[in-house]
N, C-alpha and C. Protein backbone atom coordinates (compact mmCIF):
# COMPACT_ATOMS: atom_id res chain seq x y z
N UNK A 1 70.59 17.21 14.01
CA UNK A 1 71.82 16.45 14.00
C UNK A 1 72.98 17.44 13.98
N UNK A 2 74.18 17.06 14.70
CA UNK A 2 75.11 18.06 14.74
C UNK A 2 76.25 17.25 14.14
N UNK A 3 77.10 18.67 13.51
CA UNK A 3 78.30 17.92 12.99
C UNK A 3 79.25 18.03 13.92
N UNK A 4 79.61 19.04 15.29
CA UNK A 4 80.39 18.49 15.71
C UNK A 4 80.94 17.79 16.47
N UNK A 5 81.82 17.08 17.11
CA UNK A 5 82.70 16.22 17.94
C UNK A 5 82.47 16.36 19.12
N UNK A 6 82.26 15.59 19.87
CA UNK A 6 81.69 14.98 21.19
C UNK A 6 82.66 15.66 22.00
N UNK A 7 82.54 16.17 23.22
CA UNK A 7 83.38 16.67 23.94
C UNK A 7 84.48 15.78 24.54
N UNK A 8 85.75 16.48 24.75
CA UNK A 8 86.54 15.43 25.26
C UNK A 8 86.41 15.12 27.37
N UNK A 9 87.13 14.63 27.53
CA UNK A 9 86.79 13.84 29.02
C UNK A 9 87.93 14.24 29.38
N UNK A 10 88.44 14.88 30.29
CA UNK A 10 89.57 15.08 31.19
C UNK A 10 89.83 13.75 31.54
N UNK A 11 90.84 12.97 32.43
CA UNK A 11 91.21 12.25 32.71
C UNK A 11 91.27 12.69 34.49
N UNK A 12 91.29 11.93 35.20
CA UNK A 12 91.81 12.64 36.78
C UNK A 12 93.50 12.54 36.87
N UNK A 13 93.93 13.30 37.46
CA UNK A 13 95.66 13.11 37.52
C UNK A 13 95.88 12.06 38.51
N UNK A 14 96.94 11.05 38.15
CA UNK A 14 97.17 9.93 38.44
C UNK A 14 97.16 9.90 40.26
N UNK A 15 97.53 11.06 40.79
CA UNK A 15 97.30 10.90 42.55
C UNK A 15 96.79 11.06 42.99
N UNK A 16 95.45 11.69 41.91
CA UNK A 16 93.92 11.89 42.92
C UNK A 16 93.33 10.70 43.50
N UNK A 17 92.64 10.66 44.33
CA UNK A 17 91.63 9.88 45.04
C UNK A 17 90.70 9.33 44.00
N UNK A 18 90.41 10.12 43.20
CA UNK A 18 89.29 9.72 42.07
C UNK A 18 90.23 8.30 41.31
N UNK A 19 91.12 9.17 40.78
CA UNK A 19 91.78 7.94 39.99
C UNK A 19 92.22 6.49 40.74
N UNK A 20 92.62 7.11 42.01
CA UNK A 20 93.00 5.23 43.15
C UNK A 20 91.97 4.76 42.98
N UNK A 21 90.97 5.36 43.62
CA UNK A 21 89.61 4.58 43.25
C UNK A 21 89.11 3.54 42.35
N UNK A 22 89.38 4.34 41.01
CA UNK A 22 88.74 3.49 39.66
C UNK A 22 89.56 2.70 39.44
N UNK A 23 91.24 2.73 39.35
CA UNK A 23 91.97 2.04 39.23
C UNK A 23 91.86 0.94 40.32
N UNK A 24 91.71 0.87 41.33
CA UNK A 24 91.40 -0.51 42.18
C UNK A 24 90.09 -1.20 41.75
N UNK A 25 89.08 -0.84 40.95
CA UNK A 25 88.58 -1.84 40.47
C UNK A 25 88.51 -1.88 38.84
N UNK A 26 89.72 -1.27 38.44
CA UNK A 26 89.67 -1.52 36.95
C UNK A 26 89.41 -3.24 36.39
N UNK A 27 90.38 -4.09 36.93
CA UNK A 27 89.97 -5.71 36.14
C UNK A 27 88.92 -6.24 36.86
N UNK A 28 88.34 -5.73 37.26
CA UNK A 28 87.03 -6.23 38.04
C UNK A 28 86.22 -6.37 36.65
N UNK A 29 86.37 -8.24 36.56
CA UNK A 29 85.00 -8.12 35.79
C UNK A 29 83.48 -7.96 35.77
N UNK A 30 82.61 -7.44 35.02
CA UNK A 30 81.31 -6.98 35.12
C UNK A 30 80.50 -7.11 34.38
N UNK A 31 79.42 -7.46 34.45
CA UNK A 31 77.91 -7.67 33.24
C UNK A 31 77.94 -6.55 32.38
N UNK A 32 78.21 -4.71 33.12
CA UNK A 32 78.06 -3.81 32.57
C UNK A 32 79.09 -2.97 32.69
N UNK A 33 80.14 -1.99 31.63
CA UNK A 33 81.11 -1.10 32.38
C UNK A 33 80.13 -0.26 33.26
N UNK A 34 79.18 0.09 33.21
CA UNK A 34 78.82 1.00 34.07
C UNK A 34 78.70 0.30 35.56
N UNK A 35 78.53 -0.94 36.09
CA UNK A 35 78.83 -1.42 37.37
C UNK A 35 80.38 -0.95 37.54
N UNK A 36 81.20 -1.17 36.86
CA UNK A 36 82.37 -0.96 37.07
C UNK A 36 82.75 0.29 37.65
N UNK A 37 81.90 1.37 36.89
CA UNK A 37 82.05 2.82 37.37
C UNK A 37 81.03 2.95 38.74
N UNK A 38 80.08 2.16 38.92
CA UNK A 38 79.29 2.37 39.78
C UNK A 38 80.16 1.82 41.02
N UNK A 39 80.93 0.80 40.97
CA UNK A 39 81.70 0.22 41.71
C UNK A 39 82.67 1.51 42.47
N UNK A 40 83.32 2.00 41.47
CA UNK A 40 84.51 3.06 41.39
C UNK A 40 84.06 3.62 42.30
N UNK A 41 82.87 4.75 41.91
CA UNK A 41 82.37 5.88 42.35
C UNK A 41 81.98 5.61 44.38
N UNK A 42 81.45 4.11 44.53
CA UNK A 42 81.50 3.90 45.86
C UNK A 42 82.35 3.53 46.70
N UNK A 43 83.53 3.17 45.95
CA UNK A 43 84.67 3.28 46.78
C UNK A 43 85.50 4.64 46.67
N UNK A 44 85.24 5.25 46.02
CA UNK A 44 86.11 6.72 45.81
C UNK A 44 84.98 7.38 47.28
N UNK A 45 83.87 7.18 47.28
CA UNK A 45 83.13 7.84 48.20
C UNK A 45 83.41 7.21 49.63
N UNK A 46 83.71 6.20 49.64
CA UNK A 46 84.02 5.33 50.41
C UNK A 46 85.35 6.13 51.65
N UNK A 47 86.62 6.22 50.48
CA UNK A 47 87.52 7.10 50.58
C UNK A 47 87.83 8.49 51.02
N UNK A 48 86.44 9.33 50.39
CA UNK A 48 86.25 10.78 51.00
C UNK A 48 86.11 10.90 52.17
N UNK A 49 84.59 9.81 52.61
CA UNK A 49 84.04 10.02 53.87
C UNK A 49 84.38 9.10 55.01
N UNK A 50 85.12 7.48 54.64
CA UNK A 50 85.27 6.84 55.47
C UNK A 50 83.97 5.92 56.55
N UNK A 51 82.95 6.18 55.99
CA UNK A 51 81.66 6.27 56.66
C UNK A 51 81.55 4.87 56.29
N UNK A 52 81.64 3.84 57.69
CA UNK A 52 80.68 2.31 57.25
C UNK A 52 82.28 1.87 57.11
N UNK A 53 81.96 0.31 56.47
CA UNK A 53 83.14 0.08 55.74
C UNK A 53 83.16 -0.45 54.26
N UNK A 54 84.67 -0.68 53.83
CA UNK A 54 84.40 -1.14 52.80
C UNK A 54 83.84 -2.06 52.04
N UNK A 55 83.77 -2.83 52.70
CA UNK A 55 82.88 -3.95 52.85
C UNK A 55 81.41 -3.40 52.12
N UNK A 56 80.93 -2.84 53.25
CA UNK A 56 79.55 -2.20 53.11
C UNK A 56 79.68 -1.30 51.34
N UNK A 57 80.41 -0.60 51.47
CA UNK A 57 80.50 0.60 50.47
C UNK A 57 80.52 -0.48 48.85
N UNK A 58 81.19 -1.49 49.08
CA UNK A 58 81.41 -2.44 47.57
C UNK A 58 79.94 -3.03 47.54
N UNK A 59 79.52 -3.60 48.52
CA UNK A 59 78.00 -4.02 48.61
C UNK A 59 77.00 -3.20 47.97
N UNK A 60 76.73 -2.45 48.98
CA UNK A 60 75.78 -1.20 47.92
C UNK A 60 76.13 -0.70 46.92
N UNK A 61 77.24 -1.01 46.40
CA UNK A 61 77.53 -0.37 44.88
C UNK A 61 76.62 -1.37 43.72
N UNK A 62 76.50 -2.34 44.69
CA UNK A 62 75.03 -3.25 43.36
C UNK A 62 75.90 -3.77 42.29
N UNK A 63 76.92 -3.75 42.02
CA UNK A 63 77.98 -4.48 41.62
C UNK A 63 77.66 -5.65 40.74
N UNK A 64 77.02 -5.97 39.24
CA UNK A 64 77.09 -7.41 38.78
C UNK A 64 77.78 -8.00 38.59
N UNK A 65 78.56 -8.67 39.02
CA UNK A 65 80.07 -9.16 38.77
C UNK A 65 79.78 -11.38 39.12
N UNK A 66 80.69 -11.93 38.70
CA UNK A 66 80.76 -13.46 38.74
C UNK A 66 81.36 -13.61 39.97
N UNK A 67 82.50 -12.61 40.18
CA UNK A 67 83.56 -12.85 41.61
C UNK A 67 82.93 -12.39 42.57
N UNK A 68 82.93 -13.36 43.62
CA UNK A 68 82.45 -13.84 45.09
C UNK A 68 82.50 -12.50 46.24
N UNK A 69 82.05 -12.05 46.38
CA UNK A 69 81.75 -10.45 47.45
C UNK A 69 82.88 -10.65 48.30
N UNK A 70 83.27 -11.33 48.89
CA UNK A 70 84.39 -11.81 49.72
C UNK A 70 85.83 -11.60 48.86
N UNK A 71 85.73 -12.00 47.52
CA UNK A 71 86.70 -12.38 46.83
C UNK A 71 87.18 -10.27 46.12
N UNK A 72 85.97 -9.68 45.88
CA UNK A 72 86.19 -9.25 45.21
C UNK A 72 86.42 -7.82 46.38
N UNK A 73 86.23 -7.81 47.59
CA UNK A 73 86.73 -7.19 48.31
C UNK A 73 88.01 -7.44 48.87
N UNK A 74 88.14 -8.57 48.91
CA UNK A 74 90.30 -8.66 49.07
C UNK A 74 90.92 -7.98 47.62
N UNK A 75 90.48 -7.96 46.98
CA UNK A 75 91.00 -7.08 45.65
C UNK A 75 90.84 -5.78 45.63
N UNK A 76 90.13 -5.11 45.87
CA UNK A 76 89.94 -3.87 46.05
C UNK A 76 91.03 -3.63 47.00
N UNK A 77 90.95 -4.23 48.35
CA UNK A 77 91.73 -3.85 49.69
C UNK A 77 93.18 -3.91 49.44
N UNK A 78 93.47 -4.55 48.47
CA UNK A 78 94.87 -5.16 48.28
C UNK A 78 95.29 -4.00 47.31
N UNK A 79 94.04 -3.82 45.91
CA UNK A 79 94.81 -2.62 45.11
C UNK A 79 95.12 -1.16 46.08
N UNK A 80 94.33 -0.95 46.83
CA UNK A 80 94.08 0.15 48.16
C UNK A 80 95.57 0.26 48.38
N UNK A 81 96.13 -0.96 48.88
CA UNK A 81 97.02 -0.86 50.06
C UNK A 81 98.18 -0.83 49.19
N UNK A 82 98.07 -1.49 47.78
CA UNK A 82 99.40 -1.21 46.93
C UNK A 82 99.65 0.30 46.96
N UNK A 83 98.34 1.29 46.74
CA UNK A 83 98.46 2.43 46.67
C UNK A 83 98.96 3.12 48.09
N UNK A 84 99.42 2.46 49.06
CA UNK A 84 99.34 3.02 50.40
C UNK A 84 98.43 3.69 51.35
N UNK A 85 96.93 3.16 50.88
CA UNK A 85 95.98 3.54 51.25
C UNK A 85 95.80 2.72 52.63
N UNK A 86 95.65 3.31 53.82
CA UNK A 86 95.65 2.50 55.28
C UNK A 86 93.69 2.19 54.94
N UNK A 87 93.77 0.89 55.29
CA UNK A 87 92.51 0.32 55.73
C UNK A 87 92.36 -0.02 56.81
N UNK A 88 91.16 -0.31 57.60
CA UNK A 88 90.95 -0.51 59.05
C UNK A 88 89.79 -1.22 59.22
């Protein structure tokens, strides 16, 4: 057992790609936070490579969520585009 303190977590700086990412599906509700991050992480990848679409990329993120695949991709696209992120 150790006594000391858990390492701390950097944060990403607010104009990275990492952070648009997570922040477009931050109120995304979820069964687990970790869908949430699993969510994140495939649209941040989504973002790097552009590969497929988003559509696809929120899909395979396996996502447990109540909101409708349809529903919960106009949300993403919409937080995207607040950020000035061009979608296509």
């Amino acid at each position: 057992m150790t006594t000391k303190a858990p390492a701390t977590v950097a944060a990403f700086p607010p104009e990275s790609l990492e952070r648009t990412a997570y922040d477009s599906v931050a109120d995304i509700p979820t069964q687990e936070p970790n869908d949430r991050n699993r969510l994140g992480y495939c649209v941040w990848m989504w973002l790097v490579d552009r590969k497929g679409s988003l559509d696809d990329a929120i899909r395979f993120s396996g996502c447990r969520t109540n909101v409708a695949l349809e529903e919960l991709v106009q949300r993403v696209k919409q937080r995207l585009k607040e950020k000035g992120i061009e979608i296509s």
